[in-house]
Protein backbone atom coordinates (compact mmCIF):
# COMPACT_ATOMS: atom_id res chain seq x y z
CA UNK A 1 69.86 3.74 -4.86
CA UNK A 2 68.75 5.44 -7.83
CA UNK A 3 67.79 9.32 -8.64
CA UNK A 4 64.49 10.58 -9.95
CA UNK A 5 65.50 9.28 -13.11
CA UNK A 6 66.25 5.80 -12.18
CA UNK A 7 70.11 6.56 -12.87
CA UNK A 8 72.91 8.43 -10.82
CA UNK A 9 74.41 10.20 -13.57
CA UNK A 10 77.50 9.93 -11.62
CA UNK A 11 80.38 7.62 -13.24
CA UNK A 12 82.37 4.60 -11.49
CA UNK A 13 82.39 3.20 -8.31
CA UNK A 14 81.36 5.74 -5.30
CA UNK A 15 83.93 7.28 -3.35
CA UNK A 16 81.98 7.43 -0.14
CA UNK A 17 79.09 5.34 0.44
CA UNK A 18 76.89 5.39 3.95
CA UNK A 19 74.23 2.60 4.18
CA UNK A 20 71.36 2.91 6.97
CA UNK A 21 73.25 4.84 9.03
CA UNK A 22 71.46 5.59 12.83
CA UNK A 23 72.12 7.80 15.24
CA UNK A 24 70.46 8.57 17.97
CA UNK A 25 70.67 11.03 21.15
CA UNK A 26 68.89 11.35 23.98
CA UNK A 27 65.37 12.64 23.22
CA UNK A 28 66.51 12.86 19.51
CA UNK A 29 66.62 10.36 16.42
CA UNK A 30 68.83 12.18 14.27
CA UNK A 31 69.34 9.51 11.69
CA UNK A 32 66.64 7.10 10.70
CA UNK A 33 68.34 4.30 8.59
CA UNK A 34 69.97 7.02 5.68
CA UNK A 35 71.77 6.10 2.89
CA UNK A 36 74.25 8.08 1.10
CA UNK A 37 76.61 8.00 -1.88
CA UNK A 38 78.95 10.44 -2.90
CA UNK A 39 81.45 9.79 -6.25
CA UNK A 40 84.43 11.22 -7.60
CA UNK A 41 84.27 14.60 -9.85
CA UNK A 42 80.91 15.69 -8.78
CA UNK A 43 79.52 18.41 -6.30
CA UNK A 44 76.65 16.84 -4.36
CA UNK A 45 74.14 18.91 -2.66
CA UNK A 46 73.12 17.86 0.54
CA UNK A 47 69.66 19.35 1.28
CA UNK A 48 67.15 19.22 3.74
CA UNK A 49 65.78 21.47 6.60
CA UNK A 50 67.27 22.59 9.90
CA UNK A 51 67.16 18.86 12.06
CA UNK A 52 66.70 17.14 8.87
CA UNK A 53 69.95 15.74 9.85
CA UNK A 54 72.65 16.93 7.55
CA UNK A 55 75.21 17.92 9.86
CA UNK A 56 75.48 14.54 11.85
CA UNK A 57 75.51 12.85 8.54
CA UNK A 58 78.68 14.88 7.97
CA UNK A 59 79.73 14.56 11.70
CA UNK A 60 79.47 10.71 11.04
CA UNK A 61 81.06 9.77 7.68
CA UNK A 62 84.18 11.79 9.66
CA UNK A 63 84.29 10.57 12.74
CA UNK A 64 83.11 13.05 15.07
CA UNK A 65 79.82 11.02 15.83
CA UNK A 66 79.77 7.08 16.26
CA UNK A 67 76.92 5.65 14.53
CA UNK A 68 74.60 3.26 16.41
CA UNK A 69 74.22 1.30 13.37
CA UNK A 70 74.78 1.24 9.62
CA UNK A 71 78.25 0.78 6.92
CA UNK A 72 80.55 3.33 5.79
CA UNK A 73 82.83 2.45 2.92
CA UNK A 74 85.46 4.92 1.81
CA UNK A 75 87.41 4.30 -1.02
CA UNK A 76 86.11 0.72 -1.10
CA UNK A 77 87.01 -0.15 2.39
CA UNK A 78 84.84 -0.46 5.12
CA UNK A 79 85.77 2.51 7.70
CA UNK A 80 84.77 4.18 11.20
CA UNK A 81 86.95 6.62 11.96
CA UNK A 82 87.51 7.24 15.44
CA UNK A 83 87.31 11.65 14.90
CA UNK A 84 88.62 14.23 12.28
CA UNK A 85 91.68 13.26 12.06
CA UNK A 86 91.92 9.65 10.94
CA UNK A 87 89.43 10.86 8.50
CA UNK A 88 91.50 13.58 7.22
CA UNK A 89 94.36 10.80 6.71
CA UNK A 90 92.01 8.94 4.77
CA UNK A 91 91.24 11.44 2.53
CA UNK A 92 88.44 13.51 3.86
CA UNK A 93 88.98 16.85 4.71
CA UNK A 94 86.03 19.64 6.00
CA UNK A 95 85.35 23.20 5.50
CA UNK A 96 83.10 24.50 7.96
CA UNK A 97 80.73 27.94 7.93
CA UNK A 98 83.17 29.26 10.71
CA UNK A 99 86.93 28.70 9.44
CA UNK A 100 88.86 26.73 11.53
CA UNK A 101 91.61 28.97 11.14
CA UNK A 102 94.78 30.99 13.30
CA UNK A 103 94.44 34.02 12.51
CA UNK A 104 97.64 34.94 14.03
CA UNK A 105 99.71 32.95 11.77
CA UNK A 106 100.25 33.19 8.45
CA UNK A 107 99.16 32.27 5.37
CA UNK A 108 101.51 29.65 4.51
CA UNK A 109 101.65 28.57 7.94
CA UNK A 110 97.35 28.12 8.10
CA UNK A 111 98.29 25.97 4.64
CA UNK A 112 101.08 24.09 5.52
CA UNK A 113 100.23 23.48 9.42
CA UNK A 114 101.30 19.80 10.28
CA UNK A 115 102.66 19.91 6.82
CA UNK A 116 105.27 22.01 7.36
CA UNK A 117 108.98 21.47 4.92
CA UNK A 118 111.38 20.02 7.35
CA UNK A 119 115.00 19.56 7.31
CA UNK A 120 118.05 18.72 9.51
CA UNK A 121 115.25 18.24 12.12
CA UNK A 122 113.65 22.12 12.12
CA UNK A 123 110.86 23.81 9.10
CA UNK A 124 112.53 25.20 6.18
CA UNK A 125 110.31 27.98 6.19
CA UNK A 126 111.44 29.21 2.85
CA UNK A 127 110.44 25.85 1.56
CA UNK A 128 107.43 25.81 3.15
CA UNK A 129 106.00 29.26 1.75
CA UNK A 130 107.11 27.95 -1.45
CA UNK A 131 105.25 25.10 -0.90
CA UNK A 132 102.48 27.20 0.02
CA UNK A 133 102.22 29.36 -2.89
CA UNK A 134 102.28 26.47 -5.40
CA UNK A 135 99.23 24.80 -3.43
CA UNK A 136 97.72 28.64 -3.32
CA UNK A 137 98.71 28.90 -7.39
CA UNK A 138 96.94 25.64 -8.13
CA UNK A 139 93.59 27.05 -6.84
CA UNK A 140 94.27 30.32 -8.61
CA UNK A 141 94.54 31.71 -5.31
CA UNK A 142 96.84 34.73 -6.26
CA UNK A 143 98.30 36.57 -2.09
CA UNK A 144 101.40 36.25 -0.97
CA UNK A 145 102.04 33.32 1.84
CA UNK A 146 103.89 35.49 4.09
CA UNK A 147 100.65 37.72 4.90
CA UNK A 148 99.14 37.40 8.12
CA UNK A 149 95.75 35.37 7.67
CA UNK A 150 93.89 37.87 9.83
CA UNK A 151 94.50 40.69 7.08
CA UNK A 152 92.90 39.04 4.35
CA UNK A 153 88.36 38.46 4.17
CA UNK A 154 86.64 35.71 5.19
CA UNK A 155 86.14 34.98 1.25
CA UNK A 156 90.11 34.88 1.19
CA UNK A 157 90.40 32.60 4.11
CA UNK A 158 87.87 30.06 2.96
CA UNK A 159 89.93 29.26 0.03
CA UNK A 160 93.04 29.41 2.58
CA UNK A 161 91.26 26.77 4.06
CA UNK A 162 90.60 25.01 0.72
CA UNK A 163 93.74 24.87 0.19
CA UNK A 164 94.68 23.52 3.45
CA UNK A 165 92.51 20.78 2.87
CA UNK A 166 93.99 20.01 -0.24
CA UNK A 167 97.47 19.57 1.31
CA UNK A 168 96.91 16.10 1.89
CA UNK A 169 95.57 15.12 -0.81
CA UNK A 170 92.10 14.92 -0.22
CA UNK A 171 89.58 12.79 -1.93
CA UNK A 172 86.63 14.18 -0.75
CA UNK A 173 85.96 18.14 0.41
CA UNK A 174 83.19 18.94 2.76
CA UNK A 175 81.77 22.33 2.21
CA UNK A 176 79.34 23.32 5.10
CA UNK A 177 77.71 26.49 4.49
CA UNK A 178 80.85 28.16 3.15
CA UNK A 179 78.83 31.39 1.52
CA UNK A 180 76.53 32.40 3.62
CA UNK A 181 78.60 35.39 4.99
CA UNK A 182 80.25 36.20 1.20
CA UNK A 183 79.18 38.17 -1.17
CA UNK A 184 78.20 37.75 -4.67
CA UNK A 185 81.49 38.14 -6.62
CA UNK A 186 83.41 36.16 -3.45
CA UNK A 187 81.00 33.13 -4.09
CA UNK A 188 82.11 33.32 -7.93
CA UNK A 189 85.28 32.85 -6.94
CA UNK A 190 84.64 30.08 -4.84
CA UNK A 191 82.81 28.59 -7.61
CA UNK A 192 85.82 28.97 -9.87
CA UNK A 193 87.82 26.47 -7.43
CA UNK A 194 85.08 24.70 -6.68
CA UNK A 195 84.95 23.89 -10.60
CA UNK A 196 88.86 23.67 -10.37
CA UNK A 197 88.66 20.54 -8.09
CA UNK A 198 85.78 18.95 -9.42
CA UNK A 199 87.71 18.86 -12.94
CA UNK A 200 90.07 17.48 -10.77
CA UNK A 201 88.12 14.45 -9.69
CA UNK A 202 87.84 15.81 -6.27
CA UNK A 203 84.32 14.55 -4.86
CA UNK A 204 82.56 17.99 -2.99
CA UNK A 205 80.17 17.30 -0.71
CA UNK A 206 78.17 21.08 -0.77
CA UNK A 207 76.10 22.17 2.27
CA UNK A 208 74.25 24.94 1.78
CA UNK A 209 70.70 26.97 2.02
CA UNK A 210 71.01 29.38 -0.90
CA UNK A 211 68.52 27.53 -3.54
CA UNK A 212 70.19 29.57 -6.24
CA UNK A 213 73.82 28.33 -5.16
CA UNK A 214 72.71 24.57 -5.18
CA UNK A 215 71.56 25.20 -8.81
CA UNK A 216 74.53 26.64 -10.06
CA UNK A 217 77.01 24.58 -8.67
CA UNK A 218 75.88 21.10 -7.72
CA UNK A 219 75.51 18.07 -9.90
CA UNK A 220 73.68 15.84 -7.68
CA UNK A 221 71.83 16.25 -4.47
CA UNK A 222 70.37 14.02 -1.71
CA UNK A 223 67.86 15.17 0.47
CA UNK A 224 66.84 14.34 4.08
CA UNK A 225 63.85 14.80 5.92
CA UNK A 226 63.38 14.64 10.05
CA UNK A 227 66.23 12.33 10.22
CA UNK A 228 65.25 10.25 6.77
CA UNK A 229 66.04 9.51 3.37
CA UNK A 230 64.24 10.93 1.49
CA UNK A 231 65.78 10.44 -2.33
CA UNK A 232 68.61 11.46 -4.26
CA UNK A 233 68.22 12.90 -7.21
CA UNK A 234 70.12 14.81 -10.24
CA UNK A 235 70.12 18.45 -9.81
CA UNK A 236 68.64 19.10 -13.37
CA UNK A 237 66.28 16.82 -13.32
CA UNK A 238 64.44 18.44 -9.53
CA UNK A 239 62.68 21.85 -10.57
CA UNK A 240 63.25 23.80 -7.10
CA UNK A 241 59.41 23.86 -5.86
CA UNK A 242 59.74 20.17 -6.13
CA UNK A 243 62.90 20.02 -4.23
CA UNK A 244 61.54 22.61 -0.95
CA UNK A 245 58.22 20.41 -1.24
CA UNK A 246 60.59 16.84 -0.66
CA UNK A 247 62.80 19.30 2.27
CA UNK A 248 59.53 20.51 4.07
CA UNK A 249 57.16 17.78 3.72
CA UNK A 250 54.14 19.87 2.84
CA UNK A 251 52.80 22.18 0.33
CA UNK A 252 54.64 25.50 -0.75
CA UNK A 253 51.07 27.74 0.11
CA UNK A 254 53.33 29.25 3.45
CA UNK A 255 55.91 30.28 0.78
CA UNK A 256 54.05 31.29 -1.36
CA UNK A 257 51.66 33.82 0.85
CA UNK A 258 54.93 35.15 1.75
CA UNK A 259 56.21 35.95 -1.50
CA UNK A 260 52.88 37.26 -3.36
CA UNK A 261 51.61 39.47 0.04
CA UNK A 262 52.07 43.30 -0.55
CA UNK A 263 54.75 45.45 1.49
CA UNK A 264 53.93 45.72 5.04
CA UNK A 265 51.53 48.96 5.92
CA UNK A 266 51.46 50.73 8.49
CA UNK A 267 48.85 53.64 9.91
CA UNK A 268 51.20 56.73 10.42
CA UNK A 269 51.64 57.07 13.95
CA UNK A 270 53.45 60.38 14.42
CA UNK A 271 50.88 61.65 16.77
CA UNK A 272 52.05 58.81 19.21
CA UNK A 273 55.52 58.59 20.78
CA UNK A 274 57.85 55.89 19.87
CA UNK A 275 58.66 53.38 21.90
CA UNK A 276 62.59 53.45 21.67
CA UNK A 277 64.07 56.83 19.95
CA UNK A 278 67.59 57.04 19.47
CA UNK A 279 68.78 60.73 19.24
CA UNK A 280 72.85 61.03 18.22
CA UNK A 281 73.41 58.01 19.84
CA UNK A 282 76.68 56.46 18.73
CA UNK A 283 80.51 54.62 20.31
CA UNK A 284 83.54 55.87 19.21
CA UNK A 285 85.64 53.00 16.88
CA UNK A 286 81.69 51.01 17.11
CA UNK A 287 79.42 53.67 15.21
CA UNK A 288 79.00 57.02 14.01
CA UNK A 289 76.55 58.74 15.70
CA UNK A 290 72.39 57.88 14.52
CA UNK A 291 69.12 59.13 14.86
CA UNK A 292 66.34 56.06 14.95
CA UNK A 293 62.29 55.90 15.91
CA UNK A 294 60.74 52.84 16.46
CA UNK A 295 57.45 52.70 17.11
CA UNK A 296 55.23 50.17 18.63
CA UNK A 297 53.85 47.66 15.68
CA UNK A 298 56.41 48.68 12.91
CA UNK A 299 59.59 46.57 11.40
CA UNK A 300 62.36 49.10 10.98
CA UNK A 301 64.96 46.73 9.17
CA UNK A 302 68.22 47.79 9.27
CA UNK A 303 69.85 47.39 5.50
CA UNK A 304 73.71 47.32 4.57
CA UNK A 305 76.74 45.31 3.67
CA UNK A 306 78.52 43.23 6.56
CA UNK A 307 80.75 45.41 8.53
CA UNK A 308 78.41 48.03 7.85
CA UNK A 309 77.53 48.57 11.76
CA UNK A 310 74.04 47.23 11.87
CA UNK A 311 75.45 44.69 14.77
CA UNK A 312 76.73 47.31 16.09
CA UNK A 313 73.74 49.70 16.27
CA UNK A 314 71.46 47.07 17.53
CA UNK A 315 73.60 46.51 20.36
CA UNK A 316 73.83 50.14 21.31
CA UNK A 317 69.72 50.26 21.65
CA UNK A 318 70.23 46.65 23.70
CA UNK A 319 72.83 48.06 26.33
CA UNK A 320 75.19 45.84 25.30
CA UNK A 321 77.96 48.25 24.04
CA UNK A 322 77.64 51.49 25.79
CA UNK A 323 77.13 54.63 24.34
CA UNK A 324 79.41 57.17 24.44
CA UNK A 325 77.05 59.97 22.38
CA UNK A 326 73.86 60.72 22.48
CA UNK A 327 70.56 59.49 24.40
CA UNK A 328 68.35 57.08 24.82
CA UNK A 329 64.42 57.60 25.19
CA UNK A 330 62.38 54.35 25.99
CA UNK A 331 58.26 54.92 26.07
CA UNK A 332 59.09 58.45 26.38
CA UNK A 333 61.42 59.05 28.93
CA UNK A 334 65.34 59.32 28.74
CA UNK A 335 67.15 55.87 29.55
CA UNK A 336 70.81 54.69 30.28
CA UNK A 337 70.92 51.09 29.07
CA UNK A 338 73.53 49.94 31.81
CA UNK A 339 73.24 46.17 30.45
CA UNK A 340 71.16 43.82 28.53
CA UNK A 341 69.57 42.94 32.33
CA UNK A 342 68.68 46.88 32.34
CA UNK A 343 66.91 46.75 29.17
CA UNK A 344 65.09 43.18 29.87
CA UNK A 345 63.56 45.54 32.91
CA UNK A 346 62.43 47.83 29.86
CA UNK A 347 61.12 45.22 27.42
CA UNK A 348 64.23 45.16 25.34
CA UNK A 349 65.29 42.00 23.87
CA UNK A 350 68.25 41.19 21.69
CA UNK A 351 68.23 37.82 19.81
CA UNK A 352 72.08 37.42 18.93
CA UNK A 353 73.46 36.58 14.89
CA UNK A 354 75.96 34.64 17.22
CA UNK A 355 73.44 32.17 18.67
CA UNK A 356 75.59 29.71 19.60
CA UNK A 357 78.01 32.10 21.74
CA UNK A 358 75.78 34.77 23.16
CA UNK A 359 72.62 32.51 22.96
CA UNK A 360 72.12 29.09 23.23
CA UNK A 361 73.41 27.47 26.36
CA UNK A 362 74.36 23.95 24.89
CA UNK A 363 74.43 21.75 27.85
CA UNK A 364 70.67 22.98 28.96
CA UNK A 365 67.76 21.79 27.59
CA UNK A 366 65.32 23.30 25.46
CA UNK A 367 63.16 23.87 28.74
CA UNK A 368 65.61 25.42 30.48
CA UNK A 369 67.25 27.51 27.63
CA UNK A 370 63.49 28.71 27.08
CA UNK A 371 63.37 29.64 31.13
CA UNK A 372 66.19 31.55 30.96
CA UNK A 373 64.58 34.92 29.91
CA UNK A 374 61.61 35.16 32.36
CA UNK A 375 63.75 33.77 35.19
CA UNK A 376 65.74 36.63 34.93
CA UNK A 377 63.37 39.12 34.47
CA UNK A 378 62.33 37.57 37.56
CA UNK A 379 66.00 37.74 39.68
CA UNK A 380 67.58 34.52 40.79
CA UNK A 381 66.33 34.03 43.99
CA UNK A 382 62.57 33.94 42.56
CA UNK A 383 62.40 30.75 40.88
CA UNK A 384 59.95 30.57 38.17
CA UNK A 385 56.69 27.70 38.79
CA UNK A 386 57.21 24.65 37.87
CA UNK A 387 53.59 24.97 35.96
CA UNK A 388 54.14 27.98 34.46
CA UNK A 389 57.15 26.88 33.08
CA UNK A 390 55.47 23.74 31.66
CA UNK A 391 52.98 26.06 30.24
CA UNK A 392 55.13 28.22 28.81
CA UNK A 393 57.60 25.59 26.89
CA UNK A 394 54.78 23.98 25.60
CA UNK A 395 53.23 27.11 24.17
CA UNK A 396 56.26 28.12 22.54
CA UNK A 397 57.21 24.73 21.43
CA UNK A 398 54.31 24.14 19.72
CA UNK A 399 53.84 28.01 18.68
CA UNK A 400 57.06 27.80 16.91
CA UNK A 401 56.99 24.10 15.88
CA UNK A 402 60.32 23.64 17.92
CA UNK A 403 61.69 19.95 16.11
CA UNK A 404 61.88 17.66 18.80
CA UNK A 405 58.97 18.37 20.27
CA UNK A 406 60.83 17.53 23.56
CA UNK A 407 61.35 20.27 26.21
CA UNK A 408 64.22 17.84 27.82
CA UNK A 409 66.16 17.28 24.71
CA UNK A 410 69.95 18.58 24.98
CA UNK A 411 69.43 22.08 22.83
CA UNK A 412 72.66 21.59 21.97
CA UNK A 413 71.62 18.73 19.87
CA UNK A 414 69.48 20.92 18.17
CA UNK A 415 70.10 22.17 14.27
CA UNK A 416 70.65 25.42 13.92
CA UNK A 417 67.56 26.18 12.78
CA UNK A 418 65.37 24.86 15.74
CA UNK A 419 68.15 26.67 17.95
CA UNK A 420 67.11 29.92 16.60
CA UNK A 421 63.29 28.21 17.45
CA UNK A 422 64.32 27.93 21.28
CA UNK A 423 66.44 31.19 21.39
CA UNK A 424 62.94 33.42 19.91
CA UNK A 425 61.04 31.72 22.40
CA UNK A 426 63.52 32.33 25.41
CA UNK A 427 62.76 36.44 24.40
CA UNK A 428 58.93 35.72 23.65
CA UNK A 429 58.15 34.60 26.86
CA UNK A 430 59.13 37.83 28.98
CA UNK A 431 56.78 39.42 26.21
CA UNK A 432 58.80 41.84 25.35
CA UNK A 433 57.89 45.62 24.08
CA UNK A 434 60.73 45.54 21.30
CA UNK A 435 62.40 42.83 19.68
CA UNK A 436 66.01 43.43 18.56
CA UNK A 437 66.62 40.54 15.64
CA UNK A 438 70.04 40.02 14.63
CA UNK A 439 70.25 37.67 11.85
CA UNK A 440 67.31 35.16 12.94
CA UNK A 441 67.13 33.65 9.41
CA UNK A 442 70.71 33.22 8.38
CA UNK A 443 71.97 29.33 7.97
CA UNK A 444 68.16 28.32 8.07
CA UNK A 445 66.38 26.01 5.72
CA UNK A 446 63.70 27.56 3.40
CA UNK A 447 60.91 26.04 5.31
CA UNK A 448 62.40 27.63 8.98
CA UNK A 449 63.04 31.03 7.54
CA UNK A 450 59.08 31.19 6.33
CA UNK A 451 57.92 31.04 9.65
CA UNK A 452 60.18 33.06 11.29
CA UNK A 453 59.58 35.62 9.01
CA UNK A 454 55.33 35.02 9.32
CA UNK A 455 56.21 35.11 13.53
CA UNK A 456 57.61 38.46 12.79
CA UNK A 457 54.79 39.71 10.99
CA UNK A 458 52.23 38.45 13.34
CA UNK A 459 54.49 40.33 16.24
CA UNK A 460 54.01 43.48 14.68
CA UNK A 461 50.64 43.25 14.00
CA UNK A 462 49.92 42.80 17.73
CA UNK A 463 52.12 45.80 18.27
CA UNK A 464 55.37 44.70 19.48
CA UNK A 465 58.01 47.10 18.05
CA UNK A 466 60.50 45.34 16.06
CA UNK A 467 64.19 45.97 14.70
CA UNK A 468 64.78 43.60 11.82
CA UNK A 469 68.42 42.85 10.46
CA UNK A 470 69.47 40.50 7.74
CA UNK A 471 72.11 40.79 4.93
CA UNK A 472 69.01 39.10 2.41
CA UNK A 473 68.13 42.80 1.22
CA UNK A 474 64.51 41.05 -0.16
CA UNK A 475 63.77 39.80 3.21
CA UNK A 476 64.07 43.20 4.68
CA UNK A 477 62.00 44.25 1.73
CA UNK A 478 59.45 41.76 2.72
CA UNK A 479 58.71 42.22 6.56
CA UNK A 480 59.66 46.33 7.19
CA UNK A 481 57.54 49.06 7.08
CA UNK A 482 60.44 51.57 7.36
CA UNK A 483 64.56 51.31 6.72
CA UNK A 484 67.88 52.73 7.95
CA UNK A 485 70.33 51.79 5.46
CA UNK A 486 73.78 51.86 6.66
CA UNK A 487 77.58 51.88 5.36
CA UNK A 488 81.07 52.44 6.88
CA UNK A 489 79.68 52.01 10.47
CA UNK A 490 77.28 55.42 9.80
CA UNK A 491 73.58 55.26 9.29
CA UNK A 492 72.85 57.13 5.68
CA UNK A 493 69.86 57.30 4.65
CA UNK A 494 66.30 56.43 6.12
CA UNK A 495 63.19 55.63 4.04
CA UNK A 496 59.80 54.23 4.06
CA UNK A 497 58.87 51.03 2.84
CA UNK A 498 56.62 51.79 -0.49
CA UNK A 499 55.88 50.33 -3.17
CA UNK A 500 58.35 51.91 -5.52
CA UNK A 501 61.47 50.55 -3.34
CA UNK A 502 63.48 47.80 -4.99
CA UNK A 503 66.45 46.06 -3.79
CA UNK A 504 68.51 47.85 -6.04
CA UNK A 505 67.44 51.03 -4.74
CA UNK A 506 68.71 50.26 -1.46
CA UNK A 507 71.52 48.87 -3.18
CA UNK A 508 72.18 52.28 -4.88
CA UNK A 509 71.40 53.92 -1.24
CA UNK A 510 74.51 52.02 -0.07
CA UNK A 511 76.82 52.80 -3.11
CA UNK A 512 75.98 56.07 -2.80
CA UNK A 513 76.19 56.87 0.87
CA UNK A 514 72.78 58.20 0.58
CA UNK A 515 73.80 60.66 -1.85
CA UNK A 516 70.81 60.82 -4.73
């Protein structure tokens, strides 16, 4: 296989090398004959959209997926490993977005777990947090072992987990989406170690949707396409338009509209009532009390840093936390949001950040996972039509170009991205009269995140109400017509949408604690 050059750039024999590797579920081809190659001292991209296939080509070079046909050669050896484990022992250890991590132990017992110093038949802990810190020090990892994991951020416990990995000695480190909930200076210091290991002849295997990331960090990259090949190619030698062109398979004009439109407008609307006002509504230890308006055909994105209580909030206006302050007024009259079944009978819906454990059902299908919504708007003993169900997964399947187009495919099967698909349309269908969105873009490819972000538009425009979260500050730049910018859990400032507001103005809102 060569690169876009005709050369890999890449030294030596491969480390890892995958050779028309299928896979295939039922109702899903989720490999189509890929190749793959993967050498020592380099960080290799692996790029492509949500279904494109990228996890289960992860999923199969370590075991967790048998492959139906195809090689894998590790180390020059011919391998299938039989799950995680055996491919750990061979060298190939795994990061993933959500760290596999107790969070009740500590430190040196999340790096040295299974490792562990032992002597005269028992752990010589003192040994082993010695151990600890010199596989800590050798990452420039600089807390103390004895800490309890749970104390330290999620930026701290991915490189806990780095260094976990690097226990035994691994050959190869799998990266899957390990920044997407990190900030800027916590990715720089992943970078640093990153750098570290690749210096160190360690072969990285980077997973991620952050264009700018890929760029900065990666060497090589390979990208897939609806279960395909598509090419690899060296990083410098793939301007990025090129690159999302080869991910999505078409042109870049639904990008592009996106990026050049203006600000949302909307018509000022104070002389009608708002569909959902919030007046001091707040949960003690959740939220300081707020005051929000949302009103029917407006984004009111909700801006701030993680932990800043925009979950939080939105779950408050869902029913899902109750309030403890405040009230509630829905289309004009004062509610009490009992539960999330309550506010479904008020035309409430709350698409989780947590899709796949307060969303997607896994075992269902896509039909069924889409059904969910208006059968129970409709009460259990009410079964919805068989037609109109037909009718309404196909709409919604084809409305949101839901990848397979196959209403009995296993949605746990799914990517992520086409998860989010079937979760949107499960809320769509009840036709909601405000749509709570918690995260709908994060972990999705560039192509995915464009037309979730055009649905949303479109939504407002036909006058759904809309409450828009997302830690990408220019995405809630893009699609709101007003913000609430929170911090510490307490809603600071409030501001429409104009022209003259920049992300770093919001940024300064935050810093500032709405104090200008």
């Amino acid at each position: 296989m060569t690169d876009a050059a005709g050369s890999t750039g890449a030294p030596g024999a491969p480390v890892v090398e995958m050779t028309g590797i299928s896979i295939a579920f039922p109702g899903v081809k989720a490999l189509d004959g890929v190749d793959f190659r993967l050498f020592p001292g380099e960080v290799h991209a692996l790029m492509g959209e949500n279904g494109a296939g990228k996890s289960t080509l992860i999923k199969a070079l370590t075991g967790v997926y048998a492959t139906d046909s195809g090689r894998i050669v590790v180390g020059g050896q011919e391998r299938s490993f039989a799950g995680p484990a055996e491919a750990q022992a061979a060298g190939i250890s795994t990061v993933y977005q959500e760290v596999n991590l107790c969070d009740n132990l500590s430190v040196a017992e999340n790096v040295m777990l299974g490792h562990e110093v032992r002597r005269a038949g028992g752990i010589d802990w003192r040994a082993t947090r010695a151990a600890a810190r010199e596989h800590l020090r050798a990452l420039d990892v600089d807390i103390h072992p004895s800490s309890s994991l749970s104390s330290h951020s999620l930026a701290v416990q991915q490189l806990v987990a780095i260094s976990r990995a690097m226990v035994v000695d691994a050959r190869v480190l799998i990266l899957d989406e390990p920044t997407s909930s990190l900030d800027a200076d916590e990715v720089a210091k992943l970078f640093d170690v990153v750098r570290t290991l690749r210096a160190r002849g360690v072969a990285i295997l980077f997973v991620s949707h952050f264009l700018d990331q890929v760029y900065a960090i990666s060497d090589r990259m390979t990208v897939l396409r609806n279960g395909q090949l598509v090419g690899e190619y060296r990083t410098a030698e793939l301007d990025r338009v090129e690159l999302v062109q080869k991910m999505i398979g078409r042109s870049l004009e639904v990008l592009e509209r996106l990026e050049e439109s203006p600000k949302p407008q909307i018509a000022e609307r104070r002389d009608t009532t708002p569909y959902l006002q919030a007046i001091g509504l707040g949960r003690k230890g959740s939220i300081e009390p707020f005051d929000l308006d949302v009103y029917p055909g407006e984004v009111v994105g909700l801006a701030g840093l993680l932990g800043s209580g925009r979950t939080e909030l939105a779950r408050l206006l869902y029913g899902a936390d109750r309030a403890d302050t405040g009230s509630l007024h829905v289309d004009g009259d004062v509610t009490r949001l009992r539960s999330p079944r309550s506010a479904l009978a008020h035309g409430i819906v709350y698409s989780s950040e947590s899709r796949k454990t307060e969303g997607i059902i896994g075992d269902l299908t896509v039909r069924e996972n889409i059904v969910l919504g208006i059968q129970a708007e409709r009460g259990w003993l009410r079964r919805v039509p068989q037609r109109k169900a037909d009718e309404v997964v196909d709409q919604y399947i084809r409305a949101l170009g839901i990848r397979p187009a196959n209403p009995d495919a296993v949605a746990g099967n799914l990517s992520g991205g086409n998860q989010q698909k079937v979760l949107l349309a499960r809320w769509l269908a009840t036709a909601p009269k405000l749509l709570l969105l918690d995260e709908p873009t994060r972990g999705i490819d560039v192509g995915a995140k464009a037309e979730i972000q055009r649905l949303v538009a479109e939504l407002a425009e036909q006058g759904m109400a809309v409450v828009f979260i997302s830690a990408e500050l220019e995405e809630v730049l893009r699609l709101s017509h007003r913000l609430a910018v929170l911090r510490d859990r307490r809603k600071v400032a409030e501001l429409a949408n104009t022209d003259d507001v920049t992300t770093d103005a919001v940024v300064d809102l935050i810093a500032s604690g709405g104090q200008q």
